[in-house]
N, C-alpha and C. Protein backbone atom coordinates (compact mmCIF):
# COMPACT_ATOMS: atom_id res chain seq x y z
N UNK A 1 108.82 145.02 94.31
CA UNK A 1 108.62 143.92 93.36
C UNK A 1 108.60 142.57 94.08
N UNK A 2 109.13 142.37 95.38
CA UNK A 2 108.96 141.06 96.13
C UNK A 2 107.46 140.40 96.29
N UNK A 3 106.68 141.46 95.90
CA UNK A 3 105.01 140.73 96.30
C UNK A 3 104.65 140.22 94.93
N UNK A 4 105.41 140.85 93.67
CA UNK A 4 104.60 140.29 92.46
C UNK A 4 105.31 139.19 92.04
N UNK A 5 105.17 137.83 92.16
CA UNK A 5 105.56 136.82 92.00
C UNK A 5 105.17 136.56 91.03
N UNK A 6 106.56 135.68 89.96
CA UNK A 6 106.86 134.92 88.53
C UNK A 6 104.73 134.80 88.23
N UNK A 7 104.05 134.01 89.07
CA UNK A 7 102.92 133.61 87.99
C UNK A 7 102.30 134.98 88.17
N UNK A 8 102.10 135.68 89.04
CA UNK A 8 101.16 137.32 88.69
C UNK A 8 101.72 137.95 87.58
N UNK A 9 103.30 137.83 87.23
CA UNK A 9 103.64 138.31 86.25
C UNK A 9 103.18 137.75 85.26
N UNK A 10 103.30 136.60 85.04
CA UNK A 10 102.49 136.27 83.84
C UNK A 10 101.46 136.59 83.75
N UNK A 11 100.33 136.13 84.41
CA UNK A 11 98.88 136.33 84.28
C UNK A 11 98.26 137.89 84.15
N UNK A 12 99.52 138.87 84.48
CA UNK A 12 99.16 140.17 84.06
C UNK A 12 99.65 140.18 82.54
N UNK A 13 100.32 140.01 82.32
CA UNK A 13 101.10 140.14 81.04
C UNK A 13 100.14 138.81 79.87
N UNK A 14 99.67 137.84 80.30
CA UNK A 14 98.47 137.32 79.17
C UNK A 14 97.47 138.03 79.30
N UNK A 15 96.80 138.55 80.50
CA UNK A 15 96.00 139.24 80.22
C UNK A 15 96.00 140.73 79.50
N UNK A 16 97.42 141.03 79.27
CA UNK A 16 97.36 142.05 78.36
C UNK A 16 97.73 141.58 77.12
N UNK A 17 97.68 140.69 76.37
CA UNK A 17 97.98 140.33 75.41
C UNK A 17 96.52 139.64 74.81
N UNK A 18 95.79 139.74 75.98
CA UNK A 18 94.37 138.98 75.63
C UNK A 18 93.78 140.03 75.10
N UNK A 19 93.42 141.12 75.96
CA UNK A 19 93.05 142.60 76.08
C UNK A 19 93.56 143.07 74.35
N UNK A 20 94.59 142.86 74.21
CA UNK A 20 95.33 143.38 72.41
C UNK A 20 94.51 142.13 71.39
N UNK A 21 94.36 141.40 71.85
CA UNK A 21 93.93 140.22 70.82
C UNK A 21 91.93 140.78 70.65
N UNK A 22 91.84 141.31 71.91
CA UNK A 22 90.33 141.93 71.39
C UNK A 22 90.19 143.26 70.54
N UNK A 23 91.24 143.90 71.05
CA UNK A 23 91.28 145.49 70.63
C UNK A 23 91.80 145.83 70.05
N UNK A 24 92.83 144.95 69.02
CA UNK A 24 94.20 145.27 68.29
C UNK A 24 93.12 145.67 66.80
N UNK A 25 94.48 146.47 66.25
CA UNK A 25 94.10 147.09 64.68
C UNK A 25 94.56 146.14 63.90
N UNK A 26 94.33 145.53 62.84
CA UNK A 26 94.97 144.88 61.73
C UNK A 26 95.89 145.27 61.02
N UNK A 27 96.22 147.04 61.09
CA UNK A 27 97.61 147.69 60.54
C UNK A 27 98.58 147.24 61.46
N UNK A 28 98.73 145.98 62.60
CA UNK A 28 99.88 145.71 63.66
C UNK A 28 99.95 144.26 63.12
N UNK A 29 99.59 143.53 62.54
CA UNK A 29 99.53 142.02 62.07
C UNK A 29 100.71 141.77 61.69
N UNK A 30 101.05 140.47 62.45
CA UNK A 30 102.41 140.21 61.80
C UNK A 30 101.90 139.35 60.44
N UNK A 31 102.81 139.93 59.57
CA UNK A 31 102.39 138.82 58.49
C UNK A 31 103.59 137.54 57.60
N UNK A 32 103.31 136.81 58.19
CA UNK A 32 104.09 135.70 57.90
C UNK A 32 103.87 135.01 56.93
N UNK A 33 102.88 135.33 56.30
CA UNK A 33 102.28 134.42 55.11
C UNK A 33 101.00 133.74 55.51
N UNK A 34 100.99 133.24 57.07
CA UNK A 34 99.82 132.42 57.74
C UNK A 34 100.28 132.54 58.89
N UNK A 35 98.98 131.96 60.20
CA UNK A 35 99.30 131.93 61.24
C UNK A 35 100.68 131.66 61.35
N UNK A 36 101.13 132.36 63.31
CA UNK A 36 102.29 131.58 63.32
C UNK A 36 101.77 130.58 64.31
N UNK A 37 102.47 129.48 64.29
CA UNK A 37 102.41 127.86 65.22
C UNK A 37 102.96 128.53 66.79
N UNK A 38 101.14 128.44 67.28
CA UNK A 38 101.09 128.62 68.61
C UNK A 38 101.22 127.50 69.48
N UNK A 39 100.56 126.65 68.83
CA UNK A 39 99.94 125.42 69.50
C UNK A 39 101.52 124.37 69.98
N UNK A 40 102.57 124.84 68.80
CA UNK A 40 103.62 123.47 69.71
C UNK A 40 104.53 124.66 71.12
N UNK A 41 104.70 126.11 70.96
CA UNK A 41 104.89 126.57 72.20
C UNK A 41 104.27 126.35 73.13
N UNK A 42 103.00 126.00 73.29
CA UNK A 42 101.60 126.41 74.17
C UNK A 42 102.01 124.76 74.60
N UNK A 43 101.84 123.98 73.86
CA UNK A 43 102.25 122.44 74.53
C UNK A 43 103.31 122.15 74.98
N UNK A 44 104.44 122.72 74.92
CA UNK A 44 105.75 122.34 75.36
C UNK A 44 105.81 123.40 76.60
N UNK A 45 105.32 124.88 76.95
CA UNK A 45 105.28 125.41 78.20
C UNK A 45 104.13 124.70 79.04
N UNK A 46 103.00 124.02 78.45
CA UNK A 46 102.18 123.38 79.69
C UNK A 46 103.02 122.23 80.26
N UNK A 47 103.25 121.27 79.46
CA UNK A 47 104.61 120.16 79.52
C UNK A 47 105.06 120.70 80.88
N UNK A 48 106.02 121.49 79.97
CA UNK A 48 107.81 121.70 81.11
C UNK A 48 106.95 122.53 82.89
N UNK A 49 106.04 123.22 82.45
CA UNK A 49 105.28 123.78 83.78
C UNK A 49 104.78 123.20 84.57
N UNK A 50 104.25 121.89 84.47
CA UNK A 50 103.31 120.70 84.96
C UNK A 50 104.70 119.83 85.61
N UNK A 51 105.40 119.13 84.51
CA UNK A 51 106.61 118.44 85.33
C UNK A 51 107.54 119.04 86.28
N UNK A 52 107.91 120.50 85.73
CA UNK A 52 108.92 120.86 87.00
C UNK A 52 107.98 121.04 88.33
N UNK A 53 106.51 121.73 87.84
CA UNK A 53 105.78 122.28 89.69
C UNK A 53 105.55 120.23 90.12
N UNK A 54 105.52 119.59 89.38
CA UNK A 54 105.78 118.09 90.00
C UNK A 54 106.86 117.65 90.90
N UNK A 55 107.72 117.83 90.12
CA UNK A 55 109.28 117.19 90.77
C UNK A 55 109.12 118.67 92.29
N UNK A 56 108.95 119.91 92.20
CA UNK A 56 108.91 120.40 93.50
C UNK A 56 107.57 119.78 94.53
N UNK A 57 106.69 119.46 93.98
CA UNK A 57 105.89 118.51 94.96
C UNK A 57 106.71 117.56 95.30
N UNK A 58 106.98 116.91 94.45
CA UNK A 58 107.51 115.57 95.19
C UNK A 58 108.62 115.47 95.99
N UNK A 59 109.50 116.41 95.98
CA UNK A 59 110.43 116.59 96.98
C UNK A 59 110.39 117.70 97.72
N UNK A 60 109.04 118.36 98.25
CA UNK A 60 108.64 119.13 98.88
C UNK A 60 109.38 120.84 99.09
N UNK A 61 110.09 121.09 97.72
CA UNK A 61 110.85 122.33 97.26
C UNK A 61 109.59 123.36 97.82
N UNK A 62 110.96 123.97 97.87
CA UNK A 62 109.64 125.72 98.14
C UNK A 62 109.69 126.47 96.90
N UNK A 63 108.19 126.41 96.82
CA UNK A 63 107.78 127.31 95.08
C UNK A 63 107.93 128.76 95.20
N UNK A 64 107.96 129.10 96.36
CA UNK A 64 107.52 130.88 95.91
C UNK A 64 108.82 131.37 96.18
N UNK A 65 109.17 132.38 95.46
CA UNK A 65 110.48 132.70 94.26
C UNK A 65 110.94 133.55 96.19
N UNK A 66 110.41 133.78 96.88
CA UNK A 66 110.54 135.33 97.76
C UNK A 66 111.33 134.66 99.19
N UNK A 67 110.74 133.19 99.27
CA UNK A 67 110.74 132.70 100.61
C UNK A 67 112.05 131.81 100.89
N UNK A 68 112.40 130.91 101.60
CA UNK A 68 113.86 130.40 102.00
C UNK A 68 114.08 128.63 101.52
N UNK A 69 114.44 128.52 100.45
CA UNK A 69 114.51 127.18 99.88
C UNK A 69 114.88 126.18 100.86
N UNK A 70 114.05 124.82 100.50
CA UNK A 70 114.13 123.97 101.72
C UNK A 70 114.86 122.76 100.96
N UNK A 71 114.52 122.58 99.70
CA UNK A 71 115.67 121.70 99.02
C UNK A 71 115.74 122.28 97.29
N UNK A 72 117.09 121.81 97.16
CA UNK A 72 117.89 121.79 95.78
C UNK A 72 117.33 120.77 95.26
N UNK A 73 116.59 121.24 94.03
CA UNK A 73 116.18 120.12 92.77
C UNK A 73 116.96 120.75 91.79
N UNK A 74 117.13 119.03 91.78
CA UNK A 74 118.54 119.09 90.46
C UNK A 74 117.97 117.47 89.80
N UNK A 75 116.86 117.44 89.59
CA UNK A 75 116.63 115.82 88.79
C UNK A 75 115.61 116.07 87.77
N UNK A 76 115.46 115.50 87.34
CA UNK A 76 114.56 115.76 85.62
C UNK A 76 114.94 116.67 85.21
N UNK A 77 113.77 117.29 84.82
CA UNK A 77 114.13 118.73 84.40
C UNK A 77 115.15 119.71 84.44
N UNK A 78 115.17 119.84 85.51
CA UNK A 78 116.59 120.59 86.35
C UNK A 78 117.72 120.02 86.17
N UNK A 79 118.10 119.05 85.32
CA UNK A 79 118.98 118.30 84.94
C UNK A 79 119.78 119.31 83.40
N UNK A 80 118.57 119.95 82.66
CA UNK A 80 118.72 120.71 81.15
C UNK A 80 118.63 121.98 81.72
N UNK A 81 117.95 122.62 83.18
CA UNK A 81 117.60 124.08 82.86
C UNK A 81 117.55 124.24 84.28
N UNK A 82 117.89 125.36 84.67
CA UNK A 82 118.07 125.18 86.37
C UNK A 82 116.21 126.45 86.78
N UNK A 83 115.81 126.49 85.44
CA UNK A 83 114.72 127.72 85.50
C UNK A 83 114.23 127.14 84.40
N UNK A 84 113.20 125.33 84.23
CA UNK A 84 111.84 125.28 84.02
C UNK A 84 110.98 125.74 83.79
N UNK A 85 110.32 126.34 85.50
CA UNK A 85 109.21 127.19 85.21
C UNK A 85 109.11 128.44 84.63
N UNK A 86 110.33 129.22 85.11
CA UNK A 86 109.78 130.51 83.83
C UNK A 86 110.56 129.94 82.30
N UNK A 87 111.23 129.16 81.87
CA UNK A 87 110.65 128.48 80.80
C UNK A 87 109.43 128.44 80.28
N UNK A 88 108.58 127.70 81.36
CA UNK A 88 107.35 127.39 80.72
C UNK A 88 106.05 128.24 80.91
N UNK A 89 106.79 129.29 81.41
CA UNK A 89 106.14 130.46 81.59
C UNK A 89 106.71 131.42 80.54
N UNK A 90 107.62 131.25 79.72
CA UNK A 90 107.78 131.87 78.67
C UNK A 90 107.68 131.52 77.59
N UNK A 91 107.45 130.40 77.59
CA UNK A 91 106.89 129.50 76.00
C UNK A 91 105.58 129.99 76.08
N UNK A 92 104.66 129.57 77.52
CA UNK A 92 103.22 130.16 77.15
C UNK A 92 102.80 131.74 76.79
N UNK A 93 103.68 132.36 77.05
CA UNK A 93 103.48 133.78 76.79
C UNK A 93 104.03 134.31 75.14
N UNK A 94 104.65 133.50 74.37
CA UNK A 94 105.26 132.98 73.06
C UNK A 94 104.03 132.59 72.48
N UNK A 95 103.71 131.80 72.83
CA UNK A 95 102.49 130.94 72.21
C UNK A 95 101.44 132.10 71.91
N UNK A 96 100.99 132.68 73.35
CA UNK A 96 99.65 133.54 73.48
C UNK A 96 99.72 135.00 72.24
N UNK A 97 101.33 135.46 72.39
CA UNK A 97 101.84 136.04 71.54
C UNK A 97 101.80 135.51 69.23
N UNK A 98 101.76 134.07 69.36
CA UNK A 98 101.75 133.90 68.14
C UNK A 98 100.07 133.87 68.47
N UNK A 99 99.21 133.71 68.93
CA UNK A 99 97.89 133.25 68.72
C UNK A 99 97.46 134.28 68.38
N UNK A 100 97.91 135.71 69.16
CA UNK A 100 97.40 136.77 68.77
C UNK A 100 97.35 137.63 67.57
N UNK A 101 98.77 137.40 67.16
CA UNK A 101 99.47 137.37 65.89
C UNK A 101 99.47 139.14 65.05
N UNK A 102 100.12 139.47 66.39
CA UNK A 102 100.06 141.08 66.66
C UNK A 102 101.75 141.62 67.00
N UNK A 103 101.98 142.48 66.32
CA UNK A 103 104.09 141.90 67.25
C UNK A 103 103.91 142.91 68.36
N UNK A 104 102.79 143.89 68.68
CA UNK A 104 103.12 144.30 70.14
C UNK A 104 102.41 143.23 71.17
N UNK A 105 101.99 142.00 70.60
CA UNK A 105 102.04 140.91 71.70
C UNK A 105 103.30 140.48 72.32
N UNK A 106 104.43 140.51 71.44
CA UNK A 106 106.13 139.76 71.42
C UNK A 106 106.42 140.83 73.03
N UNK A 107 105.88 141.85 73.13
CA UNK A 107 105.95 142.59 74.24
C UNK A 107 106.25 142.04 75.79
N UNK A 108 104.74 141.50 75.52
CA UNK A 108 104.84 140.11 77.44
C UNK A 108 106.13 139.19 77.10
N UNK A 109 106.27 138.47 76.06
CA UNK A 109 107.50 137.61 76.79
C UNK A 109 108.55 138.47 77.02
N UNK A 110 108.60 139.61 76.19
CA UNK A 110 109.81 140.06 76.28
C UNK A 110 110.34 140.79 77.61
N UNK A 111 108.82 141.11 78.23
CA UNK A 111 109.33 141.81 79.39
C UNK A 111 109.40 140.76 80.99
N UNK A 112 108.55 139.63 80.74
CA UNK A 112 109.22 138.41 81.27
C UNK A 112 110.38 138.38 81.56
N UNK A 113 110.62 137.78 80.17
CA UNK A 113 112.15 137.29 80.33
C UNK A 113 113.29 138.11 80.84
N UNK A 114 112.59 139.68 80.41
CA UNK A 114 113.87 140.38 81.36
C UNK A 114 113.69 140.65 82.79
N UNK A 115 112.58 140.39 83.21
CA UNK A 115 112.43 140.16 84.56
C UNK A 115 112.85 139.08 85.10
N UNK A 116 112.82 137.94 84.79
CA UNK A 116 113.12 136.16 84.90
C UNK A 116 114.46 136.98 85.18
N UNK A 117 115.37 136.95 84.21
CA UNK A 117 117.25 137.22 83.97
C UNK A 117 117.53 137.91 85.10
N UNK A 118 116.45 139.52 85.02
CA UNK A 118 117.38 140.27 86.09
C UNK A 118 117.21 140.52 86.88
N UNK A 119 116.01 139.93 87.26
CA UNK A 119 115.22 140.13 88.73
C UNK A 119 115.35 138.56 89.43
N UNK A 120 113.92 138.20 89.10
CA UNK A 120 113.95 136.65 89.60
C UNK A 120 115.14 135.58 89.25
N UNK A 121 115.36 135.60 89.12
CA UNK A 121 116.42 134.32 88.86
C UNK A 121 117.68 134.47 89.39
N UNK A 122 118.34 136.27 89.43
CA UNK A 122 119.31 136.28 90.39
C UNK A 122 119.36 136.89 91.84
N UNK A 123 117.87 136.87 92.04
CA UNK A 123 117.57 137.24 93.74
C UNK A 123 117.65 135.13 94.01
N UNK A 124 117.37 134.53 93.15
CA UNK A 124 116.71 133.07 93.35
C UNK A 124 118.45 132.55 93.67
N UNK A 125 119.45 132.49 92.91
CA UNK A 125 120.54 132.39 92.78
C UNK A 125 121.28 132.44 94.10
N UNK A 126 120.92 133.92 94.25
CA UNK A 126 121.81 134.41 95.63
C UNK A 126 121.27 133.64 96.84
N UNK A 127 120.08 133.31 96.61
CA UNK A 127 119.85 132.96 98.27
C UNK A 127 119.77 131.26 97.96
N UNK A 128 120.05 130.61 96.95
CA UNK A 128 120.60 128.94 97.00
C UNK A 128 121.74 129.33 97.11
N UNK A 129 123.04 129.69 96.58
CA UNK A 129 124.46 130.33 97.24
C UNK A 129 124.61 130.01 98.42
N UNK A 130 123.53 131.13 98.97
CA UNK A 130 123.38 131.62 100.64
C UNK A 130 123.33 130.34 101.53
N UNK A 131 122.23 128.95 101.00
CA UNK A 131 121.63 128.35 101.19
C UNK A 131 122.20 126.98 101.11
N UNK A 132 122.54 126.72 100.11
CA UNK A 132 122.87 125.69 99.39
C UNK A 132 125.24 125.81 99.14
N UNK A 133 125.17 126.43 99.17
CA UNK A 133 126.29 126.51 99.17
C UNK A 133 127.34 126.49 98.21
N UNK A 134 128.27 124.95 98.30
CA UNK A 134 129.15 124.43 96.96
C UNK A 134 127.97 123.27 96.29
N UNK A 135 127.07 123.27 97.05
CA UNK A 135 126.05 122.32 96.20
C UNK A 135 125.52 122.77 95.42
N UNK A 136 124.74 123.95 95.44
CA UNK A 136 124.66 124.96 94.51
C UNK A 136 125.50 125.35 93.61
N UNK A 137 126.47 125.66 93.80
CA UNK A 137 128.01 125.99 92.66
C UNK A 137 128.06 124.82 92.07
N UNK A 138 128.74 123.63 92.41
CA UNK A 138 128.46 122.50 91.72
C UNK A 138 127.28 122.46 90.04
N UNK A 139 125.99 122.49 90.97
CA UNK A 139 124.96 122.64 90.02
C UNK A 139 124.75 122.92 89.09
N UNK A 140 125.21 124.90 89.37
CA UNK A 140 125.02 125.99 88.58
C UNK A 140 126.17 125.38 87.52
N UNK A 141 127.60 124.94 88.22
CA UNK A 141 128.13 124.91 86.82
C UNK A 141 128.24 123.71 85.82
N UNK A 142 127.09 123.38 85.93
CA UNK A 142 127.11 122.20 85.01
C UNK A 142 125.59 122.25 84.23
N UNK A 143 124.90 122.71 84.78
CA UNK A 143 123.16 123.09 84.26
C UNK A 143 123.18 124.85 83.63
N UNK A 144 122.59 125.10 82.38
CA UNK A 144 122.46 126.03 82.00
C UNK A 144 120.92 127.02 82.77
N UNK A 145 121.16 128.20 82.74
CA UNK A 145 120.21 129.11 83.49
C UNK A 145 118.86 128.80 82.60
N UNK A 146 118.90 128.64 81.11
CA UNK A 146 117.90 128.57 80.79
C UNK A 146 117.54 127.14 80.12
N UNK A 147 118.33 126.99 79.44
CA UNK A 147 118.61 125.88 78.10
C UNK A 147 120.13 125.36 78.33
């Protein structure tokens, strides 16, 4: 699992939710009365996805989940959520999920997020620990993992 990195996961997982949005039966419809509101998930994961991969440009963080962190961001964003991007990698997969408006779409985030929790985020953990130290501890205990 070290080669399939946070965005392949996504982009496999919308594309199977795209794939259901062509091929799905109408006996799977969620029915809520009316659409459900894709559009304010879909804007608030482009948001939070755009500003956090920012703040790692600008202080030249290392993005890929696998490799050896070169600095601790802890400003904006990372101030509410120490995990942004799959945030906003799980709002968009929420969103793609209400657009489709199918509940075996609810599928991709769901298997996200349990990848984010129990994969990525505490291989990511251990090696700022490793890395980062009591600066890291510090961090962690004052910023929530997700929210």
């Amino acid at each position: 699992m070290n080669r399939v990195i946070p965005p392949i996961l996504f982009l496999v997982l919308l594309a199977a939710q795209a794939a259901l949005a062509v091929f799905y039966s109408d006996d799977f419809v969620m029915r809520a009365g009316r659409a459900m509101p894709w559009d304010i998930p879909l804007a608030l994961g482009v948001v939070v996805l755009v500003w956090a991969r920012l703040q790692f440009r600008a202080q030249e963080a290392e993005i890929h989940t696998f490799r050896q962190p070169r600095t601790l961001v802890t400003g904006g964003l990372f101030r509410f959520s120490r995990n942004p991007m799959y945030l906003g990698f799980l709002l968009l997969l929420i969103a793609a999920a209400f657009f489709v408006n199918h509940w075996c779409a609810l599928i991709a985030p769901a298997i996200f997020f349990i990848a984010a929790s129990f994969w990525y985020i505490p291989h990511e953990e251990r090696t700022l620990r490793a890395v980062f130290g009591p600066q890291y501890e510090a961090y962690a205990g004052r910023v929530r993992r997700w929210l």
